[in-house]
PDB file of N, CA and C in Angstrom:
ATOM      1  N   UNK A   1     -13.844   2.929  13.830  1.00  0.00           N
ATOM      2  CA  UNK A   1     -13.209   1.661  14.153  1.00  0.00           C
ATOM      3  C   UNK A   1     -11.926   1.537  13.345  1.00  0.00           C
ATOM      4  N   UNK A   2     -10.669   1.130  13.974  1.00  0.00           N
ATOM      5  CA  UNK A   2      -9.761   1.103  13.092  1.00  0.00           C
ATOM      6  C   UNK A   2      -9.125  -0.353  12.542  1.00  0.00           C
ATOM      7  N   UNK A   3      -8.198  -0.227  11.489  1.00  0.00           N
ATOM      8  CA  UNK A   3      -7.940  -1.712  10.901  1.00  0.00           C
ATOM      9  C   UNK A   3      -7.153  -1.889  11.576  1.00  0.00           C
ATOM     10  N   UNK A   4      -6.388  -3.436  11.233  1.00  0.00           N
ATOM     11  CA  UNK A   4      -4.784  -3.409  11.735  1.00  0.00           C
ATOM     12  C   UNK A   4      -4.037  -3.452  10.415  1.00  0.00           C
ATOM     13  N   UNK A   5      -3.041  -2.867  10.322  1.00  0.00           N
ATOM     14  CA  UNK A   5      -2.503  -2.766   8.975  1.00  0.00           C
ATOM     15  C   UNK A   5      -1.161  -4.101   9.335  1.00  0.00           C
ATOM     16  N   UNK A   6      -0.779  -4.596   8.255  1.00  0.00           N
ATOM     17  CA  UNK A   6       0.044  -5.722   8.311  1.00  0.00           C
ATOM     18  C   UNK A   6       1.238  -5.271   7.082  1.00  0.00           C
ATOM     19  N   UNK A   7       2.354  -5.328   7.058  1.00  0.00           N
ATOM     20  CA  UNK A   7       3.252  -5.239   6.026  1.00  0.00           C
ATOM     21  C   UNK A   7       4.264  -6.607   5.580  1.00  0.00           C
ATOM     22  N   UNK A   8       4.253  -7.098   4.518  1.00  0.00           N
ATOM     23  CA  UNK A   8       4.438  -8.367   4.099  1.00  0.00           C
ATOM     24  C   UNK A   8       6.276  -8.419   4.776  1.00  0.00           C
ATOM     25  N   UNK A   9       7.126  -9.766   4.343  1.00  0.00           N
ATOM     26  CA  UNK A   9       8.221  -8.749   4.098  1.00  0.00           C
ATOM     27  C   UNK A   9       8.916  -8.196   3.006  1.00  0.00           C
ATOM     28  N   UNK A  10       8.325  -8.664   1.856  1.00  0.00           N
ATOM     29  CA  UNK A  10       8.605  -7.333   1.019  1.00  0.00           C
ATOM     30  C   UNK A  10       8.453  -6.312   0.818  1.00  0.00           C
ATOM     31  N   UNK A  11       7.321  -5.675   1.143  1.00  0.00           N
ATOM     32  CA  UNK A  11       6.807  -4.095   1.533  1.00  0.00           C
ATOM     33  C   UNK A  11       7.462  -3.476   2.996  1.00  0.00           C
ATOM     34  N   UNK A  12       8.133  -4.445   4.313  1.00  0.00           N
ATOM     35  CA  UNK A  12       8.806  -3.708   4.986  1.00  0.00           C
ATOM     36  C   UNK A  12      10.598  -3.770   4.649  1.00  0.00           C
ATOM     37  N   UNK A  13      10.820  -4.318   3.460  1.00  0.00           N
ATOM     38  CA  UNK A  13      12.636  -4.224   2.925  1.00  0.00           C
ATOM     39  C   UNK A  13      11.826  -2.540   2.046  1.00  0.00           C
ATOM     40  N   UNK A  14      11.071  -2.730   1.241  1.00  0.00           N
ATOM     41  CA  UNK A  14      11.129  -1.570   0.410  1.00  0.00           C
ATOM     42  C   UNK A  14      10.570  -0.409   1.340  1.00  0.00           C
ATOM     43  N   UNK A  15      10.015  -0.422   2.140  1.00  0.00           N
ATOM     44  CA  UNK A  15       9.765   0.719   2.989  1.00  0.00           C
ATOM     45  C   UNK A  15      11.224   1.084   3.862  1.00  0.00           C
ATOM     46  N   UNK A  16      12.050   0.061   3.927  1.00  0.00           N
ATOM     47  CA  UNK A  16      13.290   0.654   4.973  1.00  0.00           C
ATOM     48  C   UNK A  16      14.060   1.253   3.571  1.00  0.00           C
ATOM     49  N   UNK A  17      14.090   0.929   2.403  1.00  0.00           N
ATOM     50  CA  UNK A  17      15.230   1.062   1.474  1.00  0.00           C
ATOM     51  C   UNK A  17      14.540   2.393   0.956  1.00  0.00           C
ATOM     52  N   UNK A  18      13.754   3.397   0.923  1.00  0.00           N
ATOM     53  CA  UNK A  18      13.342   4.573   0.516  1.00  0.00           C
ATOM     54  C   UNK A  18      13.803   5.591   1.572  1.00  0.00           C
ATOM     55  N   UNK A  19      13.791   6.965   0.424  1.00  0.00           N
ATOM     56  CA  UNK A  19      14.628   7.701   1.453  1.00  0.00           C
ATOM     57  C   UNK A  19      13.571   8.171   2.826  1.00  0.00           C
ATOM     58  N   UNK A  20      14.257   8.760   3.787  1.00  0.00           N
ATOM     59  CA  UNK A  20      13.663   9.215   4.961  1.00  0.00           C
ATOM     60  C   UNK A  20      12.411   9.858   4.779  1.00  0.00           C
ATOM     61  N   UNK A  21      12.291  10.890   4.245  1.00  0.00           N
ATOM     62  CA  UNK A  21      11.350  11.846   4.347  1.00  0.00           C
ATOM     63  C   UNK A  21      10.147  11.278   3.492  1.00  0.00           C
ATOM     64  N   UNK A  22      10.547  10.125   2.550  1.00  0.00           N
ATOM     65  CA  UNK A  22       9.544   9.612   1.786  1.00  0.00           C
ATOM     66  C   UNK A  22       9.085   8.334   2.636  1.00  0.00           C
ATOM     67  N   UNK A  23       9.448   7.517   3.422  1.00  0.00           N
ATOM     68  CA  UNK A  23       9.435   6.949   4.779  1.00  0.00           C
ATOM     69  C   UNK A  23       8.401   7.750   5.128  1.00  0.00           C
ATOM     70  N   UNK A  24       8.603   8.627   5.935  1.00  0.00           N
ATOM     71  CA  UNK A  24       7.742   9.430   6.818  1.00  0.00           C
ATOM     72  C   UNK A  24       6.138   9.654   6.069  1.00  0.00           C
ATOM     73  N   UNK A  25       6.404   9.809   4.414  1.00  0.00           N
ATOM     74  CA  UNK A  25       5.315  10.164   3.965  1.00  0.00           C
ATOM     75  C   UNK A  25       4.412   8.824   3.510  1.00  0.00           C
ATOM     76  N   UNK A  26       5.194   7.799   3.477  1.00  0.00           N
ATOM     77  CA  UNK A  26       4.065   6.992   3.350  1.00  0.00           C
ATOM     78  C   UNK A  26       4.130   6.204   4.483  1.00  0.00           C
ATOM     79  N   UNK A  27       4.505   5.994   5.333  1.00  0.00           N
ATOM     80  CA  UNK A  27       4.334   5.619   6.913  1.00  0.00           C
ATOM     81  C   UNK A  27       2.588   6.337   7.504  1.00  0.00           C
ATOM     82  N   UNK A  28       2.878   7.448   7.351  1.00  0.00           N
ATOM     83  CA  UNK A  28       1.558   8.600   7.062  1.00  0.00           C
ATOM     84  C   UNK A  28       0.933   7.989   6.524  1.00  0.00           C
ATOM     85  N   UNK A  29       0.525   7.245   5.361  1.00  0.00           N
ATOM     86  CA  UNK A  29      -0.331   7.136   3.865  1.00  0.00           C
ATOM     87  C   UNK A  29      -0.639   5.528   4.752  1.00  0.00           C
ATOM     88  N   UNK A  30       0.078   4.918   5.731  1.00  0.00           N
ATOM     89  CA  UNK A  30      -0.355   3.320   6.413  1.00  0.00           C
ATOM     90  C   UNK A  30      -1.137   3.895   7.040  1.00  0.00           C
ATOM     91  N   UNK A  31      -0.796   4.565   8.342  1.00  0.00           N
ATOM     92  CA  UNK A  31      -1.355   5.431   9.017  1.00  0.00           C
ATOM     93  C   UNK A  31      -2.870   5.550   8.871  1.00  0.00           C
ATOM     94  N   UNK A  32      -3.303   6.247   7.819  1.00  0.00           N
ATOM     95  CA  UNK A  32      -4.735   6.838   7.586  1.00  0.00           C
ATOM     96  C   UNK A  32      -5.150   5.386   6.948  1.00  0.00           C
ATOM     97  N   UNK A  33      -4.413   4.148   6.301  1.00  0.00           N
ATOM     98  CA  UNK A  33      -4.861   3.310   5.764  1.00  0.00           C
ATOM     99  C   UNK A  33      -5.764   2.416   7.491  1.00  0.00           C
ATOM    100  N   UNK A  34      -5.266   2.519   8.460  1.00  0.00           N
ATOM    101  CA  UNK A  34      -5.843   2.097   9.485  1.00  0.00           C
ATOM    102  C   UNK A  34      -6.954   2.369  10.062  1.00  0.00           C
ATOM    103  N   UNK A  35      -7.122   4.064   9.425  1.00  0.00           N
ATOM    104  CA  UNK A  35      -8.082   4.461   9.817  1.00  0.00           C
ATOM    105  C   UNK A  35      -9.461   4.046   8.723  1.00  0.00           C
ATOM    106  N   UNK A  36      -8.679   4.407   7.670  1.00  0.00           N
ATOM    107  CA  UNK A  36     -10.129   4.128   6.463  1.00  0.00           C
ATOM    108  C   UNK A  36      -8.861   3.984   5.009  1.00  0.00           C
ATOM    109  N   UNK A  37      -9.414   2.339   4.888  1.00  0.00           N
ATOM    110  CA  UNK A  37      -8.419   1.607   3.740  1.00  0.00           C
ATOM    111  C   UNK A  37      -8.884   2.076   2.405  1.00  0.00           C
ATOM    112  N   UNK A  38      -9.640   3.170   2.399  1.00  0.00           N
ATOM    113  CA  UNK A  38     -10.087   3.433   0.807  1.00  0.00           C
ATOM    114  C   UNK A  38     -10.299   4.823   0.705  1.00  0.00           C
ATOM    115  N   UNK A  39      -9.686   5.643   1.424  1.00  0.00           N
ATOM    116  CA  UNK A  39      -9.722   7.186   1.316  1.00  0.00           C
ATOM    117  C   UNK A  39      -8.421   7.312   0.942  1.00  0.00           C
ATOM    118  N   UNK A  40      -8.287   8.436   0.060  1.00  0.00           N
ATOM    119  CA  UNK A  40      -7.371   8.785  -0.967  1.00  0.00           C
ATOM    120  C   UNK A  40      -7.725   8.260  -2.305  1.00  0.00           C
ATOM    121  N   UNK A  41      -6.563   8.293  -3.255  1.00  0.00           N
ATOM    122  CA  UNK A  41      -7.020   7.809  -4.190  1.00  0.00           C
ATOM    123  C   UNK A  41      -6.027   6.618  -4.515  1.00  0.00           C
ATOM    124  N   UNK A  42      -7.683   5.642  -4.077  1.00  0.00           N
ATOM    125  CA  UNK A  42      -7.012   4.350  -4.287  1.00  0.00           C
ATOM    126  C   UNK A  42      -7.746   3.597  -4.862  1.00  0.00           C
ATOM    127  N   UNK A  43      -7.435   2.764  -6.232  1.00  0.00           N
ATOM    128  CA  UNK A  43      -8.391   2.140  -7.140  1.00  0.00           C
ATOM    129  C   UNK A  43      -7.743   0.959  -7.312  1.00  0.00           C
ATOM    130  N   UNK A  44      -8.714  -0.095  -7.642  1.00  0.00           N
ATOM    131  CA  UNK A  44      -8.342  -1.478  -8.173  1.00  0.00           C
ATOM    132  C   UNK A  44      -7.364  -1.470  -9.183  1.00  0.00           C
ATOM    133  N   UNK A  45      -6.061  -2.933  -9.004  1.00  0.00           N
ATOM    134  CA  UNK A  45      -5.192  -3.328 -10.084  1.00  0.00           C
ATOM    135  C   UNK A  45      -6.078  -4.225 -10.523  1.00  0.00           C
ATOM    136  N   UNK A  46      -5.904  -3.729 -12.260  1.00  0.00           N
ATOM    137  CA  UNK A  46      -6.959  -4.823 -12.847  1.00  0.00           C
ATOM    138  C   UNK A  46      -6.217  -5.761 -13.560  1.00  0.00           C
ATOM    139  N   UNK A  47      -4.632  -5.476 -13.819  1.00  0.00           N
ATOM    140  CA  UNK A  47      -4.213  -6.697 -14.355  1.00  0.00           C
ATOM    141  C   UNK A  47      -2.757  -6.871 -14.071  1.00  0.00           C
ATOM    142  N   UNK A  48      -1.830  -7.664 -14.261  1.00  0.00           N
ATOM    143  CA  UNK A  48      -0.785  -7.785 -13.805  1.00  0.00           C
ATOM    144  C   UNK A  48      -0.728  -9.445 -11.983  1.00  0.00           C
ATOM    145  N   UNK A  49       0.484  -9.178 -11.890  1.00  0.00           N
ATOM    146  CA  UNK A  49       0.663 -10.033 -10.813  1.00  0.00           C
ATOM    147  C   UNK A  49      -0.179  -9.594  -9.756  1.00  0.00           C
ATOM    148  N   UNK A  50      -0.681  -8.359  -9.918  1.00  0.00           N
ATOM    149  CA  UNK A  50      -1.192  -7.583  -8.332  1.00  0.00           C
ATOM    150  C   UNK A  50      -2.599  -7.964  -8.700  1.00  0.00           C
ATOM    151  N   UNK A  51      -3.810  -8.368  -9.569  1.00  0.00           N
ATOM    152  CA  UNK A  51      -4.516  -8.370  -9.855  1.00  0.00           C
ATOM    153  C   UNK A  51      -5.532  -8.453  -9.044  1.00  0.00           C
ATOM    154  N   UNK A  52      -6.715  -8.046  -8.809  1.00  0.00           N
ATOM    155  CA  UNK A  52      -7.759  -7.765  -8.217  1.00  0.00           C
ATOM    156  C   UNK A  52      -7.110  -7.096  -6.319  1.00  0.00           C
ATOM    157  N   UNK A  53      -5.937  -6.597  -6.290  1.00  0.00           N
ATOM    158  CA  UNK A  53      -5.415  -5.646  -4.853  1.00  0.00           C
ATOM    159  C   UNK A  53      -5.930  -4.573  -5.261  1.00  0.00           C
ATOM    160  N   UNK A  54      -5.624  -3.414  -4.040  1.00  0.00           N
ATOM    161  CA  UNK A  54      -6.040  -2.393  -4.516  1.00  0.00           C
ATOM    162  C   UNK A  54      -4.289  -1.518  -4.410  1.00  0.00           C
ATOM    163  N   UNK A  55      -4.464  -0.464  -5.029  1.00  0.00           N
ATOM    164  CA  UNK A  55      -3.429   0.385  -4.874  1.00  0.00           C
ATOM    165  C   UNK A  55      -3.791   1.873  -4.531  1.00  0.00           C
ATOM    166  N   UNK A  56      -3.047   1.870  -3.562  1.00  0.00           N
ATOM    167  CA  UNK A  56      -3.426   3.895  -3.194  1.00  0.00           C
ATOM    168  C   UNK A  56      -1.431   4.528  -3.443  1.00  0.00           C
ATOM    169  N   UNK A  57      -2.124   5.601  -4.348  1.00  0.00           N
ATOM    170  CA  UNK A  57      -0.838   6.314  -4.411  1.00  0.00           C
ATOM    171  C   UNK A  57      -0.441   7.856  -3.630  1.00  0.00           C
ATOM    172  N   UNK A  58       0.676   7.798  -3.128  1.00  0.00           N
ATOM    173  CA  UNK A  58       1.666   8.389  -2.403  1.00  0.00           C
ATOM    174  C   UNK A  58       3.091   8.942  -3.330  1.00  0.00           C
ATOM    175  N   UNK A  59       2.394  10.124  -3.296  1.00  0.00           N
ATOM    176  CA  UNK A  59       3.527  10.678  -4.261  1.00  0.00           C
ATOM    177  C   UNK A  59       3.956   9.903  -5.218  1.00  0.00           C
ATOM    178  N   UNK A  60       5.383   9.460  -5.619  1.00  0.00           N
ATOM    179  CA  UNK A  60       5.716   8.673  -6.855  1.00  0.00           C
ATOM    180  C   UNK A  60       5.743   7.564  -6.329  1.00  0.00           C
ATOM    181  N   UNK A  61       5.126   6.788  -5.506  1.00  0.00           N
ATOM    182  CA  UNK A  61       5.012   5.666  -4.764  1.00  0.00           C
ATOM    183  C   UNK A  61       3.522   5.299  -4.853  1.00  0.00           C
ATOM    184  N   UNK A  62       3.267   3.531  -5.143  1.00  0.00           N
ATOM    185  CA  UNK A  62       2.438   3.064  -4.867  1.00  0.00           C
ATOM    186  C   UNK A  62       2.105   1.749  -3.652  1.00  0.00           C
ATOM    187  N   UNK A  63       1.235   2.358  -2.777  1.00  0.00           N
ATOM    188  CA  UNK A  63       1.322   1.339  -1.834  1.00  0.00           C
ATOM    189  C   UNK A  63      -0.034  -0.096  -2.404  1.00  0.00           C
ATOM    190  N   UNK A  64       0.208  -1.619  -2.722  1.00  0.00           N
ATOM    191  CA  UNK A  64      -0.413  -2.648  -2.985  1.00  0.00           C
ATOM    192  C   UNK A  64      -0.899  -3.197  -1.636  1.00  0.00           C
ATOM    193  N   UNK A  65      -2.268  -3.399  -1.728  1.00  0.00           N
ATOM    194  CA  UNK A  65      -2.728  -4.039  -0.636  1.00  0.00           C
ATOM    195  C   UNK A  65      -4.165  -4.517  -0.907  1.00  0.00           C
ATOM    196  N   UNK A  66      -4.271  -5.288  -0.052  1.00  0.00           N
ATOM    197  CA  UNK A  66      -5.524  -6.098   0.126  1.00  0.00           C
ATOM    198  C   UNK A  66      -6.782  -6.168   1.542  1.00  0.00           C
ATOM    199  N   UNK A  67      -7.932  -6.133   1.095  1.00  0.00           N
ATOM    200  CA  UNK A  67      -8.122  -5.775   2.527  1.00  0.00           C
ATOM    201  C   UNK A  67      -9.301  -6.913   2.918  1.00  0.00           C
ATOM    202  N   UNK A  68      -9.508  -7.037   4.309  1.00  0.00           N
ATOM    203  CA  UNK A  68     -10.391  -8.143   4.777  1.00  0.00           C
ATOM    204  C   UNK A  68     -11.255  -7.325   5.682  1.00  0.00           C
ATOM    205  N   UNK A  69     -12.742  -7.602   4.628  1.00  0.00           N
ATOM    206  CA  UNK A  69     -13.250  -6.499   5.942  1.00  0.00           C
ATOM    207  C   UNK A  69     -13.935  -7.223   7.075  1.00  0.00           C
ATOM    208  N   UNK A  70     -14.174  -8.346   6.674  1.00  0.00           N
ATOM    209  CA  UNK A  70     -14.569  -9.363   8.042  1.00  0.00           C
ATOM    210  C   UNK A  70     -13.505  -9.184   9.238  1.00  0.00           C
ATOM    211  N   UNK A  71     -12.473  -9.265   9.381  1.00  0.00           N
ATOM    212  CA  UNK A  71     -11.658  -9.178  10.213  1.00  0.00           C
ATOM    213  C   UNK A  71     -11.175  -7.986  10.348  1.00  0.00           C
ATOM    214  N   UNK A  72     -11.399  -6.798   9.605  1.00  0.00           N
ATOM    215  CA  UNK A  72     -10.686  -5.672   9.765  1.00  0.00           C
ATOM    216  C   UNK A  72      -9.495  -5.658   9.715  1.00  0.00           C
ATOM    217  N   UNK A  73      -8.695  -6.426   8.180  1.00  0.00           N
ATOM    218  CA  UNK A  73      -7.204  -6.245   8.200  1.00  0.00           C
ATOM    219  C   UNK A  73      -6.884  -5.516   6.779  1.00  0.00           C
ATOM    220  N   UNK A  74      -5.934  -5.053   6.504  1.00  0.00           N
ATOM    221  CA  UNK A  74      -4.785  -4.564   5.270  1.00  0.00           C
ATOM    222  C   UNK A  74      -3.783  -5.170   5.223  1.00  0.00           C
ATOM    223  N   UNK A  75      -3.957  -5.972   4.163  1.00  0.00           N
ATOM    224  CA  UNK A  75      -2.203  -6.717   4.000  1.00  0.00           C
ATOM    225  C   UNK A  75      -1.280  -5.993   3.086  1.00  0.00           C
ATOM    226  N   UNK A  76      -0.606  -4.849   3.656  1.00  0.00           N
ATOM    227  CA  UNK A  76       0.728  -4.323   2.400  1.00  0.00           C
ATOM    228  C   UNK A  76       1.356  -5.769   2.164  1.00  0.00           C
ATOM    229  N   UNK A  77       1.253  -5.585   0.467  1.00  0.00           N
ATOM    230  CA  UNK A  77       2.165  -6.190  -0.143  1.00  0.00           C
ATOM    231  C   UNK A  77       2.982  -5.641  -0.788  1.00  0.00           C
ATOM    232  N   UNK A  78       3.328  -4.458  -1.274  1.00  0.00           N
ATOM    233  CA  UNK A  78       4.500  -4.224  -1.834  1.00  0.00           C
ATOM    234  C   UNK A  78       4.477  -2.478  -1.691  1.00  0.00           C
ATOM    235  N   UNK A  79       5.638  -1.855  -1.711  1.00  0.00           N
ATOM    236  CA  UNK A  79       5.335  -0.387  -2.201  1.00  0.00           C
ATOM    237  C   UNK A  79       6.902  -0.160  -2.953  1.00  0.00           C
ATOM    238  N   UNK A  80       6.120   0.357  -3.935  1.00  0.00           N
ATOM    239  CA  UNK A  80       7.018   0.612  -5.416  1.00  0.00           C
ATOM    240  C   UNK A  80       6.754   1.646  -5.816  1.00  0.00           C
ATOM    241  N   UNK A  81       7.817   2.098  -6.798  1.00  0.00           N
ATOM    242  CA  UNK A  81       7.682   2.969  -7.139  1.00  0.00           C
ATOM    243  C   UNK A  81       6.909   3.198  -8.799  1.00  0.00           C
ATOM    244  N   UNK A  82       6.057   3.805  -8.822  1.00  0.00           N
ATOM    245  CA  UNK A  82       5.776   3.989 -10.235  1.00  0.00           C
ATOM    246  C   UNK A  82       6.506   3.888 -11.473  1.00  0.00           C
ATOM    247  N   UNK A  83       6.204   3.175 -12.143  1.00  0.00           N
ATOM    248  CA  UNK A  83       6.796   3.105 -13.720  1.00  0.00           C
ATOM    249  C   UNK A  83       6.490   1.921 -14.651  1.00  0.00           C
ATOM    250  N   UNK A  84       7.151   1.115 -15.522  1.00  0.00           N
ATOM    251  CA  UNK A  84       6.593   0.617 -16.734  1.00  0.00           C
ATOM    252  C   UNK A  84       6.310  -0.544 -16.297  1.00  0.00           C
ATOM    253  N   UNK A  85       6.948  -1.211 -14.977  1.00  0.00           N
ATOM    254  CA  UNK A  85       6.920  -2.556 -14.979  1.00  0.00           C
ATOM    255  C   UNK A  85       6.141  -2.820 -13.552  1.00  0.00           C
ATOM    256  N   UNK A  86       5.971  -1.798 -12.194  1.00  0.00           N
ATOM    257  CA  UNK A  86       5.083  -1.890 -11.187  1.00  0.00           C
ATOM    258  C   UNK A  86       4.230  -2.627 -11.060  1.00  0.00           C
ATOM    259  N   UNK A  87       3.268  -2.780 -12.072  1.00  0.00           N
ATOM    260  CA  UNK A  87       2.118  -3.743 -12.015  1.00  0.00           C
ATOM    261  C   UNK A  87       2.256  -5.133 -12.706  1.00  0.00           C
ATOM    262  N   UNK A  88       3.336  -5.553 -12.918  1.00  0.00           N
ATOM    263  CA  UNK A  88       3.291  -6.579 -14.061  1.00  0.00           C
ATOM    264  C   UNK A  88       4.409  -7.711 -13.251  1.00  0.00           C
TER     265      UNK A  88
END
């Protein structure tokens, strides 16, 4: 059964503003999120603004999201790039 994946609009400005081929690769990484929102490796944010989302990472990219399994949805909220301040 698949989800519907949803992208906020901050996660679709930062998905157009990354380069192409990294586009393609996490476009891919939504992709399989439709199919099954917790394959890869994707673990709970435990603290910061993102707190209790989950995050699955994509190369030096992390995609933030939330999921509803009553309804079968994924809400991207953000995809960033890894480093000191991402989660905070």
């Amino acid at each position: 059964m698949s989800w519907a994946c949803s992208l906020s609009h901050q996660a679709a400005k930062q998905l157009r503003a990354l380069p192409r081929e990294r586009q393609e690769q996490v476009a891919g990484a939504i992709d399989e999120m439709g199919r099954d929102p917790t394959r890869g490796d994707v673990r709970p944010i435990k603290s910061g603004k993102f707190r209790g989302a989950l995050r699955k990472r994509v190369g030096p990219y992390r995609i933030v999201y939330s999921v509803n399994p009553k309804a079968k949805e994924v809400a991207i909220a953000a995809i960033l790039t890894r480093g000191e301040a991402t989660y905070r």
